[in-house]
N, C-alpha and C. Protein backbone atom coordinates (compact mmCIF):
# COMPACT_ATOMS: atom_id res chain seq x y z
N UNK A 1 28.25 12.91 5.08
CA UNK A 1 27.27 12.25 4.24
C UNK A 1 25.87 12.74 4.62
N UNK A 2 24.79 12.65 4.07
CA UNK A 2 23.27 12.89 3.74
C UNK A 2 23.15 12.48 4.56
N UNK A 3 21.98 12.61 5.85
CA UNK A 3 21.63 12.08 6.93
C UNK A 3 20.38 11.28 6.60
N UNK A 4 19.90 10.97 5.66
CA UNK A 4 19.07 10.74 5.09
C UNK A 4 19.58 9.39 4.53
N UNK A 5 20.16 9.31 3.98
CA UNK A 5 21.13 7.92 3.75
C UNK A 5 21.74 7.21 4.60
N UNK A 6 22.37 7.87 5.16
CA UNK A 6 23.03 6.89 6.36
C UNK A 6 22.21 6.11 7.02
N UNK A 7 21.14 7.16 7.57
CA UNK A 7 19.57 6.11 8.32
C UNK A 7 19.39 5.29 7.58
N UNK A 8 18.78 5.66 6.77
CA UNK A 8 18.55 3.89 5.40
C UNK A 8 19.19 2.89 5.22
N UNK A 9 20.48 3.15 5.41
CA UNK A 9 21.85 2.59 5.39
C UNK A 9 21.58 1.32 6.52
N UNK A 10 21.85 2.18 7.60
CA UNK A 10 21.33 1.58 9.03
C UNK A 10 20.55 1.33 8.91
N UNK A 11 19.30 1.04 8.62
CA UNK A 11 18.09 0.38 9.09
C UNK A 11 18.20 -0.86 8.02
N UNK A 12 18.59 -0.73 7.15
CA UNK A 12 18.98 -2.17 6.11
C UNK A 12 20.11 -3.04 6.55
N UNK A 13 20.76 -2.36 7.70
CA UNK A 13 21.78 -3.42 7.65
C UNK A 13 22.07 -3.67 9.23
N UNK A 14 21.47 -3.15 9.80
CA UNK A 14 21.02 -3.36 11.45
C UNK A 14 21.42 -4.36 12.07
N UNK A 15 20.51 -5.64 11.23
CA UNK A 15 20.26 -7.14 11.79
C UNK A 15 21.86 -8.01 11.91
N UNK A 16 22.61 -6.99 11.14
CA UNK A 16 24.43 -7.52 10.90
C UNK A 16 25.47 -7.33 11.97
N UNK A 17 24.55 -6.38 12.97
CA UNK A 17 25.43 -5.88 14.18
C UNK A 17 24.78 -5.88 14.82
N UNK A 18 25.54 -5.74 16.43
CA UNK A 18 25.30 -6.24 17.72
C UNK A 18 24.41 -4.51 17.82
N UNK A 19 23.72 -3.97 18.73
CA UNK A 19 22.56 -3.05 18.90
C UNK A 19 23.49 -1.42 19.27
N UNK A 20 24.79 -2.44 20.73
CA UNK A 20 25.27 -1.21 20.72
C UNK A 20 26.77 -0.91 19.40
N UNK A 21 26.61 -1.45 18.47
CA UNK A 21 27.57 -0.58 17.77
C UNK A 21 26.83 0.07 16.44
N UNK A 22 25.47 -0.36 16.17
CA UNK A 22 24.76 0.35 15.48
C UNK A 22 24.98 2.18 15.25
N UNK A 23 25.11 2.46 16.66
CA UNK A 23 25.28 3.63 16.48
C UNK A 23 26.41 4.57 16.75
N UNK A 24 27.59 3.80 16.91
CA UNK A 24 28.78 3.89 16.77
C UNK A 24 29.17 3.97 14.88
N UNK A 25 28.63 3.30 14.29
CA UNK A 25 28.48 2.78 12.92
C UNK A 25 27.37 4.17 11.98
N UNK A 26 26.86 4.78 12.87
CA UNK A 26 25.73 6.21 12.30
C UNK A 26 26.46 7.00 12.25
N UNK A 27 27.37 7.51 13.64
CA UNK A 27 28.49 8.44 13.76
C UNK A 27 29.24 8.42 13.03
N UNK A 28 29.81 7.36 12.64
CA UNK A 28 31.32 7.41 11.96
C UNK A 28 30.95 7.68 9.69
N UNK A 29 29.41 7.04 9.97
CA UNK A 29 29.02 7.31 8.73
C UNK A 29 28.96 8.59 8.08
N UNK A 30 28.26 9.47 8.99
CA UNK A 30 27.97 10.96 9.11
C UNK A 30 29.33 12.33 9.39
N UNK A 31 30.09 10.90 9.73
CA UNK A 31 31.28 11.78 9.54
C UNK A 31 32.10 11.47 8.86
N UNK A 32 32.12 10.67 7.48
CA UNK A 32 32.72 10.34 6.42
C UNK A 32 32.63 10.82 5.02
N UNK A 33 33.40 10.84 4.72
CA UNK A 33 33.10 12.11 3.39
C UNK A 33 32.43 10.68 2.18
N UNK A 34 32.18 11.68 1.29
CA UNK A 34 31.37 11.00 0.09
C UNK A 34 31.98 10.11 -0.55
N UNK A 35 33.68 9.88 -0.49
CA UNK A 35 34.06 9.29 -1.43
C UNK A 35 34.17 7.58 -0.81
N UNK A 36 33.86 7.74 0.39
CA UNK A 36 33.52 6.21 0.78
C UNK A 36 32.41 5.72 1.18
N UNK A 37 31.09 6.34 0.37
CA UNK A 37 29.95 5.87 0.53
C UNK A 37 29.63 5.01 -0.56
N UNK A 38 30.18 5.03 -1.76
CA UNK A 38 30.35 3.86 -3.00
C UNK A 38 30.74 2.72 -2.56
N UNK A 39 32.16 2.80 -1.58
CA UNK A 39 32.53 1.81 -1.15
C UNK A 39 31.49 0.86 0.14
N UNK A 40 30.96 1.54 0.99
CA UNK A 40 30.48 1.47 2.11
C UNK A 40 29.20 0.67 1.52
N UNK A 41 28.57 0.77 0.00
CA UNK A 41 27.54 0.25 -0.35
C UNK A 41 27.54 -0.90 -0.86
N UNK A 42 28.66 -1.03 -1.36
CA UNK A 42 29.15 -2.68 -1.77
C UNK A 42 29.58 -3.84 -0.78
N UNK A 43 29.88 -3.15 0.33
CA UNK A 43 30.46 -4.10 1.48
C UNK A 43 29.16 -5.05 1.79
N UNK A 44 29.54 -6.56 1.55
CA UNK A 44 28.28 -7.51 1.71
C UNK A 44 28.87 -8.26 3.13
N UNK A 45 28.20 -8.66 3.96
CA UNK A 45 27.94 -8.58 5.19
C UNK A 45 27.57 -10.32 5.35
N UNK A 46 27.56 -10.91 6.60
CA UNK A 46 27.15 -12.19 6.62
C UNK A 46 26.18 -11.86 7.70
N UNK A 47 25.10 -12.75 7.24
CA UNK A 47 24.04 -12.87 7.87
C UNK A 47 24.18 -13.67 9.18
N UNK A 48 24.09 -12.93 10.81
CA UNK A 48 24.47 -14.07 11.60
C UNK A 48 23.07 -15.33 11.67
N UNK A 49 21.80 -14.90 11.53
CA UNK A 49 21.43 -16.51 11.12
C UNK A 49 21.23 -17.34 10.32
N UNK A 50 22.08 -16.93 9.11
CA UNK A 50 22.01 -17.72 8.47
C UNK A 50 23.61 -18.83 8.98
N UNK A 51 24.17 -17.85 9.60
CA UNK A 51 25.85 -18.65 10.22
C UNK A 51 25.27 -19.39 11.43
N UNK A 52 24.51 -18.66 12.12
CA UNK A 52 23.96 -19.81 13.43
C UNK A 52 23.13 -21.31 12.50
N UNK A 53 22.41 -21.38 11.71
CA UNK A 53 21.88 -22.42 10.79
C UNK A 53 23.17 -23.82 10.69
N UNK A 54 23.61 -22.79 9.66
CA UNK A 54 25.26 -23.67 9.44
C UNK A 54 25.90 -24.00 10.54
N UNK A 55 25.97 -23.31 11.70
CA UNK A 55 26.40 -24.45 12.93
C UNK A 55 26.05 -25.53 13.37
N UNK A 56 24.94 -25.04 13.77
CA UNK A 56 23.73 -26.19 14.10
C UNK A 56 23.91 -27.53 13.24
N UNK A 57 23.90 -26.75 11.81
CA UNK A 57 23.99 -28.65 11.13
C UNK A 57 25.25 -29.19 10.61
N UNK A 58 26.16 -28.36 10.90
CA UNK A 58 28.09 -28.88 10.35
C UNK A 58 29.10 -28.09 11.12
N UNK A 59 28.28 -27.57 12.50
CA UNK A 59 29.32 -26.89 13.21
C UNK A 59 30.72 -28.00 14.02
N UNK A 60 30.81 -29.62 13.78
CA UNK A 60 31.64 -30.21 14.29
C UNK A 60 32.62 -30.32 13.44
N UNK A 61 32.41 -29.87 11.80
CA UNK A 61 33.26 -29.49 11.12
C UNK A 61 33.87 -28.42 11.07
N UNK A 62 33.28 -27.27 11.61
CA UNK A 62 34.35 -26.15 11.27
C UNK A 62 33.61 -25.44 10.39
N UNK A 63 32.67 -25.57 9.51
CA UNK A 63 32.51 -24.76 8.29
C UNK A 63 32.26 -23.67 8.90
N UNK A 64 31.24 -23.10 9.68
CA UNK A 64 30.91 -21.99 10.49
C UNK A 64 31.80 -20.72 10.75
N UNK A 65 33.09 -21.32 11.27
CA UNK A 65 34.00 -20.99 11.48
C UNK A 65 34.89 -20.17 10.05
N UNK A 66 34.87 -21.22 8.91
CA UNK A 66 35.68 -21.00 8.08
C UNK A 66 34.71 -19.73 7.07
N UNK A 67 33.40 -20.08 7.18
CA UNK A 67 32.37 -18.71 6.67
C UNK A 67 32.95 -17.53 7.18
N UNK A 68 32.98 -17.36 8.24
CA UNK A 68 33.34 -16.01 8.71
C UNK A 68 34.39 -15.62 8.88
N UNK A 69 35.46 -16.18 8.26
CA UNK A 69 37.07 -15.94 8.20
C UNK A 69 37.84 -16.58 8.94
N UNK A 70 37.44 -17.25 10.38
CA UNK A 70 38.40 -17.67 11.27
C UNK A 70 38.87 -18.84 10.87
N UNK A 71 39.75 -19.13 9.92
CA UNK A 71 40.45 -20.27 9.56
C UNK A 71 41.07 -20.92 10.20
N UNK A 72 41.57 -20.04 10.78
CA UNK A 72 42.42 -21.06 12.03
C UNK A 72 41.59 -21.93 13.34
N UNK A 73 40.46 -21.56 13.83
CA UNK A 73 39.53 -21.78 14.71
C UNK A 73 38.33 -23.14 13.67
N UNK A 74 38.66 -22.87 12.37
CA UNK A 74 37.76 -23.90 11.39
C UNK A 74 38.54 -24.91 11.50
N UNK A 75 40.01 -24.87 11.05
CA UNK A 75 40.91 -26.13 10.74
C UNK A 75 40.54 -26.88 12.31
N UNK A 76 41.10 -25.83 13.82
CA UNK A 76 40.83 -26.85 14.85
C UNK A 76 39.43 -27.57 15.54
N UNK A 77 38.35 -26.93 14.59
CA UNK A 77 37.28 -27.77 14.69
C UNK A 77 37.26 -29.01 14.10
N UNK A 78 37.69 -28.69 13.01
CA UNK A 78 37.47 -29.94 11.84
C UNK A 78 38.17 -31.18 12.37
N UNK A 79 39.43 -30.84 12.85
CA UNK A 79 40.57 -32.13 13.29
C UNK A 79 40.09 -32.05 14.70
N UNK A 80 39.59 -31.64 15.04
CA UNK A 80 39.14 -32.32 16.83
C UNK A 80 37.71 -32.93 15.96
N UNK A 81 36.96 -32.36 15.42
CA UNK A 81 35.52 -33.02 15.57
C UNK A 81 34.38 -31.81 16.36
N UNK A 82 34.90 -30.78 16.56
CA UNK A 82 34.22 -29.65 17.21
C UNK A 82 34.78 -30.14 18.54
N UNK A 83 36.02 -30.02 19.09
CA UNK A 83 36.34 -30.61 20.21
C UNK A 83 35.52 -31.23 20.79
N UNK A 84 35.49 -32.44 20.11
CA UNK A 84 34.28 -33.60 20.83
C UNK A 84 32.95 -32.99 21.13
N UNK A 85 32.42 -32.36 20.00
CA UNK A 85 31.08 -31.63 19.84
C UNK A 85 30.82 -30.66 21.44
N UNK A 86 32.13 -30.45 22.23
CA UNK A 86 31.74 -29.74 22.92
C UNK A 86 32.04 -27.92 22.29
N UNK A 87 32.83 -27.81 22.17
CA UNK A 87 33.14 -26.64 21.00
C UNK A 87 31.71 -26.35 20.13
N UNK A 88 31.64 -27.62 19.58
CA UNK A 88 30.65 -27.79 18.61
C UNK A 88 29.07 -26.30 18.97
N UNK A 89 28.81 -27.21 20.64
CA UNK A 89 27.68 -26.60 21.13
C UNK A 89 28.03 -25.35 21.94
N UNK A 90 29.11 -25.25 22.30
CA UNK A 90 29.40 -23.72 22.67
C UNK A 90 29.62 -22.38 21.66
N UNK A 91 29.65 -22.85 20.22
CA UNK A 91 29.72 -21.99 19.48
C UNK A 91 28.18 -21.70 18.83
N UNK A 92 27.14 -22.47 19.24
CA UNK A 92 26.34 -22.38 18.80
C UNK A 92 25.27 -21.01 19.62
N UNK A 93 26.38 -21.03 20.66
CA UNK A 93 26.12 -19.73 21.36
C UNK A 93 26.69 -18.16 21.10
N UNK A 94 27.95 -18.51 20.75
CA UNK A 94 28.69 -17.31 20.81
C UNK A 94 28.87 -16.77 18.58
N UNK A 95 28.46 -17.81 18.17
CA UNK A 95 28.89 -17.73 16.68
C UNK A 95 27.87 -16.42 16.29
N UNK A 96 26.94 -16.05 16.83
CA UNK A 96 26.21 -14.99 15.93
C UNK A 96 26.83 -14.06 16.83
N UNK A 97 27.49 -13.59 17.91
CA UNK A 97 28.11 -12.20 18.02
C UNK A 97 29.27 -12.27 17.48
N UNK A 98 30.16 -13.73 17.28
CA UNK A 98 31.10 -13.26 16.56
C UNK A 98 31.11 -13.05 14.97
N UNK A 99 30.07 -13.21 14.44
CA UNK A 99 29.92 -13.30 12.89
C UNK A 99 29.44 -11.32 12.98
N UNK A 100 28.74 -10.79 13.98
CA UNK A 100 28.48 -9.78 13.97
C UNK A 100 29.37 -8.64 14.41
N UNK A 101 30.85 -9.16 15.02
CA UNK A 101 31.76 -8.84 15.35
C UNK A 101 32.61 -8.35 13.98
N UNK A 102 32.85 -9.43 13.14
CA UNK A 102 33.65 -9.65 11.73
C UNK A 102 32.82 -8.55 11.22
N UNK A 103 31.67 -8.45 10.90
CA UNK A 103 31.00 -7.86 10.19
C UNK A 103 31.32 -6.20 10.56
N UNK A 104 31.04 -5.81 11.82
CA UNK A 104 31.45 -4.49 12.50
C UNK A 104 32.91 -3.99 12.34
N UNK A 105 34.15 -4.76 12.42
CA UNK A 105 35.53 -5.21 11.73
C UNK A 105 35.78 -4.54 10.75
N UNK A 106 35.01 -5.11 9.93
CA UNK A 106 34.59 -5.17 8.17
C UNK A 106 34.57 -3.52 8.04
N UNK A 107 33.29 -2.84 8.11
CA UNK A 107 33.10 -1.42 8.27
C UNK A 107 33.89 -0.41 8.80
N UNK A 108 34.25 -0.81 9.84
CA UNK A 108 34.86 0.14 10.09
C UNK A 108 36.28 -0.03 9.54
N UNK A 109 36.92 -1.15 9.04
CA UNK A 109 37.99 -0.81 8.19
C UNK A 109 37.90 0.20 7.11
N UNK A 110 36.73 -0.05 6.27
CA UNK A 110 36.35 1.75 5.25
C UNK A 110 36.24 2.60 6.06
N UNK A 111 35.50 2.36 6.72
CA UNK A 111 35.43 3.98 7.32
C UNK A 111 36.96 4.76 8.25
């Protein structure tokens, strides 16, 4: 692909991944042929603060959880209560690398 694009690429979508796979994510771009850069442009991404937000105010439900695919980790929030809001506040730590995790997941499945 255009090296010229890919940067652009990356710099628009940066804030979605953790720093060091950014450029794990340049490489693999630059070495992908054209016919999955259509695809690569449609892939919509979750914002991790807008998922840290949603914890903060319904993370003893689970929704957080269920945003970013982990259904199974949503249902056992919801029926504990955020395991007695302790879950609740430990995810309020770890939920934006894992939303940036899914997201990195995500990509490199096209690619």
């Amino acid at each position: 692909m255009d090296a010229q694009k890919v940067d652009m690429y990356v710099m628009a979508n940066a804030k979605f991944f953790e720093s060091h796979q950014v450029m794990q994510i340049k490489e693999k771009l630059l070495a992908a042929d054209e016919s999955k850069w259509s695809v690569v442009q449609t892939l919509q991404f979750r914002d991790p603060t807008i998922i840290l937000i949603v914890s903060l105010i319904a993370g003893t439900l689970g929704i957080d959880r269920f945003i970013i695919g982990d259904t199974g980790l949503g249902v056992g929030k919801l029926l504990t209560c955020g395991g007695l809001g302790i879950w609740a506040i430990i995810d309020w730590f770890l939920i934006m690398g894992a939303t940036r995790e899914k997201n990195y997941n995500k990509i490199i499945q096209v690619l």
